[in-house]
C-alpha atoms as a PDB file:
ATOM      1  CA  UNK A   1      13.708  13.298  -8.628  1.00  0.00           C
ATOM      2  CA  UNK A   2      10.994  10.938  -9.150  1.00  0.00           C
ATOM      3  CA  UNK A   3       8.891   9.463  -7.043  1.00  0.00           C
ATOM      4  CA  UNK A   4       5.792   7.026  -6.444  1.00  0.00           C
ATOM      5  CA  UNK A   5       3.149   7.018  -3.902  1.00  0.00           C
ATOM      6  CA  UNK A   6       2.645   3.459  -3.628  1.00  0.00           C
ATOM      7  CA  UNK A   7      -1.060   3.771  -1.971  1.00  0.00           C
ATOM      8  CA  UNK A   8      -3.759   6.309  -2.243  1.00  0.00           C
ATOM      9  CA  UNK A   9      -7.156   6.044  -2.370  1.00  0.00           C
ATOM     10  CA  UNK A  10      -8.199   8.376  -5.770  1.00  0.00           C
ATOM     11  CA  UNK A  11     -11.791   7.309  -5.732  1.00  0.00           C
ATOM     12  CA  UNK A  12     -12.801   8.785  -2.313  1.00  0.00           C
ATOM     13  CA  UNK A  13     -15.237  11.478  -2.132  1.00  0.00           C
ATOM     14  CA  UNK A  14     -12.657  13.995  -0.787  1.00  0.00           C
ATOM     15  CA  UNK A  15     -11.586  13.956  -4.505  1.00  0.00           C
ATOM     16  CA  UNK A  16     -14.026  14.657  -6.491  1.00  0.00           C
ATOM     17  CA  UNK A  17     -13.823  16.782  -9.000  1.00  0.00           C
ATOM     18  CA  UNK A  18     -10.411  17.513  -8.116  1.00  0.00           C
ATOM     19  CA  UNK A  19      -8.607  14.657  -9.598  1.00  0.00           C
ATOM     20  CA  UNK A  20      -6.575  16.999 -12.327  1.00  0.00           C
ATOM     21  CA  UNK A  21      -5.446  19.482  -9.858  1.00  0.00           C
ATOM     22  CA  UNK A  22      -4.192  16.762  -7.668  1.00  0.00           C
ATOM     23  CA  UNK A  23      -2.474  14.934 -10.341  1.00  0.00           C
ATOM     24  CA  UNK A  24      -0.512  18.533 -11.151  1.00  0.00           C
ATOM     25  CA  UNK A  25      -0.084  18.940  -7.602  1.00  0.00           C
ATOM     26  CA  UNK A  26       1.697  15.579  -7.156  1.00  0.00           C
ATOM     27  CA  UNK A  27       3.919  16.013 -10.847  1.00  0.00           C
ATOM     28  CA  UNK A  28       4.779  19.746  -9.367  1.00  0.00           C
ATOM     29  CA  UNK A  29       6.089  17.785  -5.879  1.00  0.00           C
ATOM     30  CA  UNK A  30       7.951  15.194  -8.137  1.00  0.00           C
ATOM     31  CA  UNK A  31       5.792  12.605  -7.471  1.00  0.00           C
ATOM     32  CA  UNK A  32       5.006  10.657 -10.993  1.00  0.00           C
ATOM     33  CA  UNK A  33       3.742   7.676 -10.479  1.00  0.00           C
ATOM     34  CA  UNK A  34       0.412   6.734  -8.069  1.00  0.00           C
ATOM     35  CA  UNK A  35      -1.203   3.075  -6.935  1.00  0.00           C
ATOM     36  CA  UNK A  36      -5.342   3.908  -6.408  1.00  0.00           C
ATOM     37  CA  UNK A  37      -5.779   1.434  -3.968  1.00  0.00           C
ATOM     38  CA  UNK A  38      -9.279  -0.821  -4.018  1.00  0.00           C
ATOM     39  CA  UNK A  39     -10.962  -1.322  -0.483  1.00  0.00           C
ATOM     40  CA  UNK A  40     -14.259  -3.017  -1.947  1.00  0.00           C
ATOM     41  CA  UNK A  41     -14.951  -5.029  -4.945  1.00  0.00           C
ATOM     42  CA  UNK A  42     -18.230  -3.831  -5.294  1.00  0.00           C
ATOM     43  CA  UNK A  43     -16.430  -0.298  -6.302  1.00  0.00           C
ATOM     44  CA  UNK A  44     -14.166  -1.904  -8.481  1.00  0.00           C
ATOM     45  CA  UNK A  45     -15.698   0.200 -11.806  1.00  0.00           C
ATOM     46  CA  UNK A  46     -15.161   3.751 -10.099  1.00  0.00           C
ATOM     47  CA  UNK A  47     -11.139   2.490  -9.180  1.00  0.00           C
ATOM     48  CA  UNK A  48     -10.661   1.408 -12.651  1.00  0.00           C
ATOM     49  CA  UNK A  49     -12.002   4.738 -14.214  1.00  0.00           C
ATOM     50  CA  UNK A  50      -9.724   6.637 -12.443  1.00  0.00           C
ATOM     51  CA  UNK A  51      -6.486   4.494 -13.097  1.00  0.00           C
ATOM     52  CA  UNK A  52      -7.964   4.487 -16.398  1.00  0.00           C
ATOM     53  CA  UNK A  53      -8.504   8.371 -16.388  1.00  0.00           C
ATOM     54  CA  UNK A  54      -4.375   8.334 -16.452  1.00  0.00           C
ATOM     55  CA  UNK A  55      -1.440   7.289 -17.769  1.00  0.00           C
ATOM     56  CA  UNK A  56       0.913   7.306 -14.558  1.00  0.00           C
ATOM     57  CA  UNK A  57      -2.008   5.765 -12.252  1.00  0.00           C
ATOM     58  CA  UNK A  58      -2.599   2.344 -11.516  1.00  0.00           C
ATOM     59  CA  UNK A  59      -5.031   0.122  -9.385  1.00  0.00           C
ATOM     60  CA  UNK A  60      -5.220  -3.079  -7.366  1.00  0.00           C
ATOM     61  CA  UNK A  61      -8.588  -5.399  -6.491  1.00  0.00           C
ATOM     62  CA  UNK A  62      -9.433  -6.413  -3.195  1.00  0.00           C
ATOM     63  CA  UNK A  63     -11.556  -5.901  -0.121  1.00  0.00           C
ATOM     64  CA  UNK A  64     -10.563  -4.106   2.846  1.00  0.00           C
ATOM     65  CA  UNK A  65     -10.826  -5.434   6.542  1.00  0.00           C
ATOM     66  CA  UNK A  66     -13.088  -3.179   7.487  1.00  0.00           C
ATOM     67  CA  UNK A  67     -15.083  -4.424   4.954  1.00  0.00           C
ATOM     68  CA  UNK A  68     -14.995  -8.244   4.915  1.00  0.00           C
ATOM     69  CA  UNK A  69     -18.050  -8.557   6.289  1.00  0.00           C
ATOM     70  CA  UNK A  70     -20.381  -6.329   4.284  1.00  0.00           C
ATOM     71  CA  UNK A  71     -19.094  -7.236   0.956  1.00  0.00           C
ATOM     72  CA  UNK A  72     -19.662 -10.182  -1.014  1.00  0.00           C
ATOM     73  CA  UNK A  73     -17.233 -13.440  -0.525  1.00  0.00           C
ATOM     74  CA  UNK A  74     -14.767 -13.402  -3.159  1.00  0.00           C
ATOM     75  CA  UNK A  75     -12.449 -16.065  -3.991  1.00  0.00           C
ATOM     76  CA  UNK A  76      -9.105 -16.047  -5.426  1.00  0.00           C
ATOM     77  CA  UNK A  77     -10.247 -17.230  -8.612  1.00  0.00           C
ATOM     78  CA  UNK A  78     -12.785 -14.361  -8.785  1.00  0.00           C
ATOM     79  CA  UNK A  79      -9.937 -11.748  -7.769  1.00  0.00           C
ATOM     80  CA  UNK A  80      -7.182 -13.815 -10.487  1.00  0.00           C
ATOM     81  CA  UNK A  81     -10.211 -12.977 -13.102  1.00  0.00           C
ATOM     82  CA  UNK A  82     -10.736  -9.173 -12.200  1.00  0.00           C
ATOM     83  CA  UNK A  83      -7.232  -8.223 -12.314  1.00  0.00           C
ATOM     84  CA  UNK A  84      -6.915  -9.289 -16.295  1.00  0.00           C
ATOM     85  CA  UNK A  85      -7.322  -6.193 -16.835  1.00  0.00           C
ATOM     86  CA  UNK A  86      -4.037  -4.442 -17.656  1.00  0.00           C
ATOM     87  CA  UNK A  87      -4.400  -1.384 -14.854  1.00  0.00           C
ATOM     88  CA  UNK A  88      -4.925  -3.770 -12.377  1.00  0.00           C
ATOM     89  CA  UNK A  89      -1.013  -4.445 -10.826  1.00  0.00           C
ATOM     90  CA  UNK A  90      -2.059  -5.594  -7.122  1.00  0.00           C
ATOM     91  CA  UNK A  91      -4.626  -7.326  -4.766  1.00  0.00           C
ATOM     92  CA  UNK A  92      -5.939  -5.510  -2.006  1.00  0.00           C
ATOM     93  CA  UNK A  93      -5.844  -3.754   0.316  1.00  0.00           C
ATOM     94  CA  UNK A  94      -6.455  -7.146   2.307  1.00  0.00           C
ATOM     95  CA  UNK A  95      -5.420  -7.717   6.218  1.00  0.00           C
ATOM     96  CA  UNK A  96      -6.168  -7.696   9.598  1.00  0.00           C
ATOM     97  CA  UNK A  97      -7.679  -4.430  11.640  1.00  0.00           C
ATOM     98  CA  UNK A  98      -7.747  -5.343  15.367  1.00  0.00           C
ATOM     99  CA  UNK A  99      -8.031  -1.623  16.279  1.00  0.00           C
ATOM    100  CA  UNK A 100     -11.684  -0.927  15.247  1.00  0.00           C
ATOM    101  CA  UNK A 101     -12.896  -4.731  14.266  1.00  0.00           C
ATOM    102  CA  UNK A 102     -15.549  -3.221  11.932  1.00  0.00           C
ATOM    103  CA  UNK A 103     -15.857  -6.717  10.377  1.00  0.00           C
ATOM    104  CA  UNK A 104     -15.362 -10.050  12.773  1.00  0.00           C
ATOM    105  CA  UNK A 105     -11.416 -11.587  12.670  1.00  0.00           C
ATOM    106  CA  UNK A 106     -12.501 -14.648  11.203  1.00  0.00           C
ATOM    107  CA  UNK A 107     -13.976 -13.311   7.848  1.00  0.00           C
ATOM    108  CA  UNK A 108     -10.755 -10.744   7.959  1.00  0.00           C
ATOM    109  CA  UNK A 109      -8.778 -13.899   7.828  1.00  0.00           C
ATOM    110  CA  UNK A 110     -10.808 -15.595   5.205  1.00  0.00           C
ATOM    111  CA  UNK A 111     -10.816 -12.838   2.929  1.00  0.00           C
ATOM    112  CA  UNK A 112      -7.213 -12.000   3.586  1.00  0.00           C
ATOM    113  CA  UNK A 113      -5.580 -15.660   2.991  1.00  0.00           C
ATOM    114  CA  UNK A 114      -8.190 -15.430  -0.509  1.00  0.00           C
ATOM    115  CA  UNK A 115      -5.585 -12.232  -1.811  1.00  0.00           C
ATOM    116  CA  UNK A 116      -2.948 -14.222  -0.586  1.00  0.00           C
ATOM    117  CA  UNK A 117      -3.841 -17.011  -2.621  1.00  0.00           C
ATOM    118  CA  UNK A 118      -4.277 -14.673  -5.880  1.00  0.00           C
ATOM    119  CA  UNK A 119      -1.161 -13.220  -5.153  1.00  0.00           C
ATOM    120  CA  UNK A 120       0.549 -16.819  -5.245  1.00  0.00           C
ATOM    121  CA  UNK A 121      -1.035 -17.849  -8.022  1.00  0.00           C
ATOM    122  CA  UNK A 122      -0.323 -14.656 -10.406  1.00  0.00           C
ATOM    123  CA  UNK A 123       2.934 -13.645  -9.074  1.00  0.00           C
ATOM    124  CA  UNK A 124       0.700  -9.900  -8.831  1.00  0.00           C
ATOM    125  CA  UNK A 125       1.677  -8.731  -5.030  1.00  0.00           C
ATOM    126  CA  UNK A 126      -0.768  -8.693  -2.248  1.00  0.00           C
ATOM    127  CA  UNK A 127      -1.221  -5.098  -0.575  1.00  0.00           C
ATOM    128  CA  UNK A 128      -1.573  -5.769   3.168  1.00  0.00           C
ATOM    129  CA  UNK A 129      -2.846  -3.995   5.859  1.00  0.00           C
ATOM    130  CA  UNK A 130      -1.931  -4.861   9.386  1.00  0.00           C
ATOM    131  CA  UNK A 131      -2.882  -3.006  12.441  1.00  0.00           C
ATOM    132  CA  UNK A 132      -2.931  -3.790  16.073  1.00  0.00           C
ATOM    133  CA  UNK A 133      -2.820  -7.787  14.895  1.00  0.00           C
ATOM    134  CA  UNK A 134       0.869  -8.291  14.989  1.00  0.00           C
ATOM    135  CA  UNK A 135       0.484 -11.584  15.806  1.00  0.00           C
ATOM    136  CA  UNK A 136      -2.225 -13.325  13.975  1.00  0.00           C
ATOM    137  CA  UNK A 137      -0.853 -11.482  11.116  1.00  0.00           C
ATOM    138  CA  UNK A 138       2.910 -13.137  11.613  1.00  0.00           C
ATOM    139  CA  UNK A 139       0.872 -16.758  12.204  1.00  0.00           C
ATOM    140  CA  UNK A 140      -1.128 -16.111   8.731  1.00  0.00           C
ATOM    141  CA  UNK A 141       1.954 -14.670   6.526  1.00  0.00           C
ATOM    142  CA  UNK A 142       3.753 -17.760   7.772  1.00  0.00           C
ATOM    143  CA  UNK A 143       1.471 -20.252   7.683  1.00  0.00           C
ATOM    144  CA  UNK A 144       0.349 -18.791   3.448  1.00  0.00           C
ATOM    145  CA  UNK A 145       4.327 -19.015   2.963  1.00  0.00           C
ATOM    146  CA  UNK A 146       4.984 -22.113   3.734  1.00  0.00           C
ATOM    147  CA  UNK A 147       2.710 -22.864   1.050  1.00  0.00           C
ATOM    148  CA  UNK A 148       4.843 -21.079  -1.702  1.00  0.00           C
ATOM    149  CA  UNK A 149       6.119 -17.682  -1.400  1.00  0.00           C
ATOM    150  CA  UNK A 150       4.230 -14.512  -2.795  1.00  0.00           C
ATOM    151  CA  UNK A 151       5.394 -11.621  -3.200  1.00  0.00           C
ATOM    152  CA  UNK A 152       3.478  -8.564  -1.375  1.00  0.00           C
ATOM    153  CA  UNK A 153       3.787  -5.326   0.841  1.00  0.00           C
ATOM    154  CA  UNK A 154       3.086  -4.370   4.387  1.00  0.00           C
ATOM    155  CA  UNK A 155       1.378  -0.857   3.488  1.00  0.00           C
ATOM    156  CA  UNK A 156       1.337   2.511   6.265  1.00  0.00           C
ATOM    157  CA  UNK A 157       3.600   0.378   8.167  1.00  0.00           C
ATOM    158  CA  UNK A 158       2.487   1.128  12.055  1.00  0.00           C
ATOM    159  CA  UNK A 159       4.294  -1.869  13.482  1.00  0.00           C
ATOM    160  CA  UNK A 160       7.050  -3.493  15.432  1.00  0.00           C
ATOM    161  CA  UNK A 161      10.763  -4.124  14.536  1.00  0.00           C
ATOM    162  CA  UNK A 162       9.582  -8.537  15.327  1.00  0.00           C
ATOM    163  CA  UNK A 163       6.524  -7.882  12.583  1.00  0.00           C
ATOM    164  CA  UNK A 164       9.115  -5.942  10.342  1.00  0.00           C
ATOM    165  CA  UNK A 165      11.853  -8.924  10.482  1.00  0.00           C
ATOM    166  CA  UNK A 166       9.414 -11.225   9.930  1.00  0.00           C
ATOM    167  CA  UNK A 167       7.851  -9.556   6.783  1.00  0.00           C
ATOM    168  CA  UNK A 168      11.945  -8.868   5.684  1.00  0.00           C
ATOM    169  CA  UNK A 169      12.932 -12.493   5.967  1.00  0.00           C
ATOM    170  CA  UNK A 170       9.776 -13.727   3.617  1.00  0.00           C
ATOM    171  CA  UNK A 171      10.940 -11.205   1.306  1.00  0.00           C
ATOM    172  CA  UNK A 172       8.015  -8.633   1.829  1.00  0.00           C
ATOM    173  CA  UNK A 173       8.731  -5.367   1.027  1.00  0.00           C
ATOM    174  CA  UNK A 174       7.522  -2.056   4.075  1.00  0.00           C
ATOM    175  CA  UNK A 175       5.598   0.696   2.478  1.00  0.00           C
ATOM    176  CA  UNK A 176       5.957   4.340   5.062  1.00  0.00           C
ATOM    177  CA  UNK A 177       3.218   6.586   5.566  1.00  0.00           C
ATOM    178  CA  UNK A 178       3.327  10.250   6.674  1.00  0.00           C
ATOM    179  CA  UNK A 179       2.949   8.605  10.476  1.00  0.00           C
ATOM    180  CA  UNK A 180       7.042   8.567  10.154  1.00  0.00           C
ATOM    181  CA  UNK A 181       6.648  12.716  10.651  1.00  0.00           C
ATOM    182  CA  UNK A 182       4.334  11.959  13.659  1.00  0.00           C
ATOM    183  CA  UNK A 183       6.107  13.380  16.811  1.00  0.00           C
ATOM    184  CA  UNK A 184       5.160  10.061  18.944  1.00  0.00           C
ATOM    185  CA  UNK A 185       6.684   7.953  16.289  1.00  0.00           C
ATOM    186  CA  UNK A 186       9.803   7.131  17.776  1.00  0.00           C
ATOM    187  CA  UNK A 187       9.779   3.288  17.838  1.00  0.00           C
ATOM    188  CA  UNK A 188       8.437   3.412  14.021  1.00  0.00           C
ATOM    189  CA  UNK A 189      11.364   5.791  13.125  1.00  0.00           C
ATOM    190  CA  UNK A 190      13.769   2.996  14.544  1.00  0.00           C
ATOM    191  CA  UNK A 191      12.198  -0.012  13.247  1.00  0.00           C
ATOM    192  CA  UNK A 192      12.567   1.902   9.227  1.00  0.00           C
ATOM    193  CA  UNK A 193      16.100   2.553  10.302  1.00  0.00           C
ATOM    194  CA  UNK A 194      16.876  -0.895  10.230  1.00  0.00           C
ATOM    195  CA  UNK A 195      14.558  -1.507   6.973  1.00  0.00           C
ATOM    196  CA  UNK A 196      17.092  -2.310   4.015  1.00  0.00           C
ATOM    197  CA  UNK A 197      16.706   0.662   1.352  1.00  0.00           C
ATOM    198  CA  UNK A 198      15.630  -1.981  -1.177  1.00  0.00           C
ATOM    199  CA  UNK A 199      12.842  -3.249   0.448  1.00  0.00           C
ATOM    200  CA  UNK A 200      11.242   0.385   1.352  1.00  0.00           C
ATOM    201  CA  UNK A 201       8.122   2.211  -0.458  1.00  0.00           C
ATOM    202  CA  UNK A 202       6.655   5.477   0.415  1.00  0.00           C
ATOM    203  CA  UNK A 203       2.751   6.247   0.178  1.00  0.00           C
ATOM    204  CA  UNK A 204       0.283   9.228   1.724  1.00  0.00           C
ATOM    205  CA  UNK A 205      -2.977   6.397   2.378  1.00  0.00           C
ATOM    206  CA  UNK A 206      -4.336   9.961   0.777  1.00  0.00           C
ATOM    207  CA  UNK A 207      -6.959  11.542   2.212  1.00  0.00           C
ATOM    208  CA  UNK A 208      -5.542   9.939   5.162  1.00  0.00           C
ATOM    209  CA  UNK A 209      -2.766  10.691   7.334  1.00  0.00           C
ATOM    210  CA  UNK A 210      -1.303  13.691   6.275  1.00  0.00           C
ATOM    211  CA  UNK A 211       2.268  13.990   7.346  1.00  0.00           C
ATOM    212  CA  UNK A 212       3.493  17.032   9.116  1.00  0.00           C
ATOM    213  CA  UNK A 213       3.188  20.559   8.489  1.00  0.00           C
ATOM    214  CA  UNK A 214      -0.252  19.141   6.775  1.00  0.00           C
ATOM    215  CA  UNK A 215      -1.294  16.824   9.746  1.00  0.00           C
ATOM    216  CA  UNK A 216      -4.944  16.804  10.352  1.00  0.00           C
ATOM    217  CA  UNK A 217      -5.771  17.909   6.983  1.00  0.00           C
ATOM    218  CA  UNK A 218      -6.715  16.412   3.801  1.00  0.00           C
ATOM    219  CA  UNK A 219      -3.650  14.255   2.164  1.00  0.00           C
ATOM    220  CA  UNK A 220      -2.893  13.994  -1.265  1.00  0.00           C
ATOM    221  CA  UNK A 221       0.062  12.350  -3.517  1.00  0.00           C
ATOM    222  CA  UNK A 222       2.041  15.514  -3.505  1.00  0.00           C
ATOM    223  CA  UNK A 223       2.576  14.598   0.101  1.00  0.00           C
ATOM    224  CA  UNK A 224       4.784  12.191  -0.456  1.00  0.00           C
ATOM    225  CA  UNK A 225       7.917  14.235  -0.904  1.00  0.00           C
ATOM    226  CA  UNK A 226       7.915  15.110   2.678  1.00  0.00           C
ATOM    227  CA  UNK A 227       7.559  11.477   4.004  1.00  0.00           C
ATOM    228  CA  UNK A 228      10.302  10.764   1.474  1.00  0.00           C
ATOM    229  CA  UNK A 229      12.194  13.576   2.390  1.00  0.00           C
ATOM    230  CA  UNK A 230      12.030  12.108   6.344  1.00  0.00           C
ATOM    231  CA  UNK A 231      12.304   8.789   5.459  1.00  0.00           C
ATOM    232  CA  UNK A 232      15.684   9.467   3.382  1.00  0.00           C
ATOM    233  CA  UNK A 233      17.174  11.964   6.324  1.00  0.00           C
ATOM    234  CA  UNK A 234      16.592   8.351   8.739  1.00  0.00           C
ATOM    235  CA  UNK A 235      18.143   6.426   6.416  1.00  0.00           C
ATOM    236  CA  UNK A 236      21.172   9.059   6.070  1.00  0.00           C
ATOM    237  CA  UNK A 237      20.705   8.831   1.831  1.00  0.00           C
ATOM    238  CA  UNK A 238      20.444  11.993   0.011  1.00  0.00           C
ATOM    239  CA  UNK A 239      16.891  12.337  -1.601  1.00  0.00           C
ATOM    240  CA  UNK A 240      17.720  11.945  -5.312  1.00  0.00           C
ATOM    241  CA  UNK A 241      19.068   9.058  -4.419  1.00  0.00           C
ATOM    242  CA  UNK A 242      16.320   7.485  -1.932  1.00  0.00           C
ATOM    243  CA  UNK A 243      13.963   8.513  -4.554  1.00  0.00           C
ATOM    244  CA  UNK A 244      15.678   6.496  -7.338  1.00  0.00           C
ATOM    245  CA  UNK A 245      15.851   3.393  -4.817  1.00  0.00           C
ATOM    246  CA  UNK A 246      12.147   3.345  -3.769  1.00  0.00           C
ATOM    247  CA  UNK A 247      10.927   3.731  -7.669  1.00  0.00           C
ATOM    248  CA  UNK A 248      12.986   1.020  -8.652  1.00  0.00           C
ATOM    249  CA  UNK A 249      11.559  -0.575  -5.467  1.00  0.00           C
ATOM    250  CA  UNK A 250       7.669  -0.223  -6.835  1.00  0.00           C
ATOM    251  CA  UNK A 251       8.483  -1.123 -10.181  1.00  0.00           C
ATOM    252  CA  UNK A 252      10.172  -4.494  -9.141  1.00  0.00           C
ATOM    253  CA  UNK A 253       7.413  -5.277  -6.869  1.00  0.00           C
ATOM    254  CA  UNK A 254       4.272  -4.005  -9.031  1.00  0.00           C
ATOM    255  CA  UNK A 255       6.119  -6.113 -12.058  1.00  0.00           C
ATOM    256  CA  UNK A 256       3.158  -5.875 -14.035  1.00  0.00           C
ATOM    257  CA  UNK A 257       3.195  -2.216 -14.161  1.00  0.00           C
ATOM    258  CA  UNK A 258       3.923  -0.751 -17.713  1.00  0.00           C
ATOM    259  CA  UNK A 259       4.923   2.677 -18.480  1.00  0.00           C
ATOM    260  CA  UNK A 260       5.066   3.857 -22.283  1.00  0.00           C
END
């Protein structure tokens, strides 16, 4: 079994020092490959060290909601020119976060139709983040496709089955977290039933959202056996199997990934 946690976030404190262990931890758990996941361009160098730091890690550029409005403007062309370099497979994380608005909507929107744009322009996907904006985030994804398609992923999909179709039909691809283990995720659990199994990722969102026995506690790549484990018992696929199909799932979609 091999798997890939599709978005982690390496460079947080809550690593450091620790990045070896973890990496063993996740190879021990079957999980081989890891995406390092940039939420500010302005810590672009410490993302790139650790993707760089291994041979089974790679990184995307981009600017998280949060953080549209305390990091510097950055255009397409700017994010096009940072990802030349060959760990660099994705742009983002880039959305909308209606939950806490720690930046205003309107720069979330700006910055978020800018990794769009990169995405379109390179072919690289565009990591997305989407939470509590179901539909300004529907009215931007359709408004950026009918300017060309691009190809992309809803990450820690939180959700509802009309925001899943919609993603599905452009042909997005729905990355679960460890929120599928949640005990109040009921509706989520049914909306990934209905997810094709070639258009599904897993991911932890390490340190974040640890899924069950571990929830509450640091998360880490290892964790992603036992979202995949959950995710393949919905889908009724043995996990060998579900493991092979969401690899070959990454590896289409991060198409500029290379493995030696």
């Amino acid at each position: 079994m091999s798997l890939v946690d599709s978005h982690c976030h390496l460079d947080f404190p809550e690593f450091e020092g620790q990045l070896e262990d973890v990496v063993a931890r996740a190879a021990n758990a079957g999980v081989d490959y890891m995406m390092t996941i940039c939420t500010r361009v302005s810590k672009f160098d410490q993302i790139l060290r650790v993707a760089g730091r291994f041979d089974n890690i790679w990184c995307s550029v981009g600017i998280h909601p949060h953080n549209a409005d305390d990091e510097p403007e950055t255009s397409a062309e700017t994010l096009i020119s940072m990802a030349k370099h060959p760990k660099v497979v994705a742009f983002g994380e880039s959305g909308l976060d209606f939950y806490y608005e720690h930046s205003p909507r309107d720069r979330q929107e700006a910055a978020f139709r800018q990794h769009i744009q990169a995405a379109r322009e390179t072919g690289l996907p565009v990591v997305i983040h989407a939470r509590d904006a179901d539909d300004d985030m529907a009215r931007i994804l359709a408004d950026e496709h009918a300017k060309g398609a691009f190809p992309g992923v809803i990450h820690c999909f939180s959700s509802g089955p009309k925001l899943a179709e919609t993603v599905l039909e452009m042909g997005l691809y729905i990355s679960v977290s460890g929120i599928i283990t949640f005990k109040n995720a009921d509706e989520l659990r049914e909306t990934v039933r209905n997810v094709p199994l070639e258009r599904l990722l897993v991911e932890t969102d390490a340190p974040y959202l640890a899924p069950v026995p571990y929830r509450g506690k640091r998360n880490e790549p290892a964790h992603a056996a036992l979202t995949a484990a959950k995710v393949a018992e919905l889908k009724g696929v043995v996990s060998d199997s579900f493991a092979a199909a969401t690899t070959e799932n990454f590896f289409r979609l991060f198409s500029k990934v290379s493995v030696a």
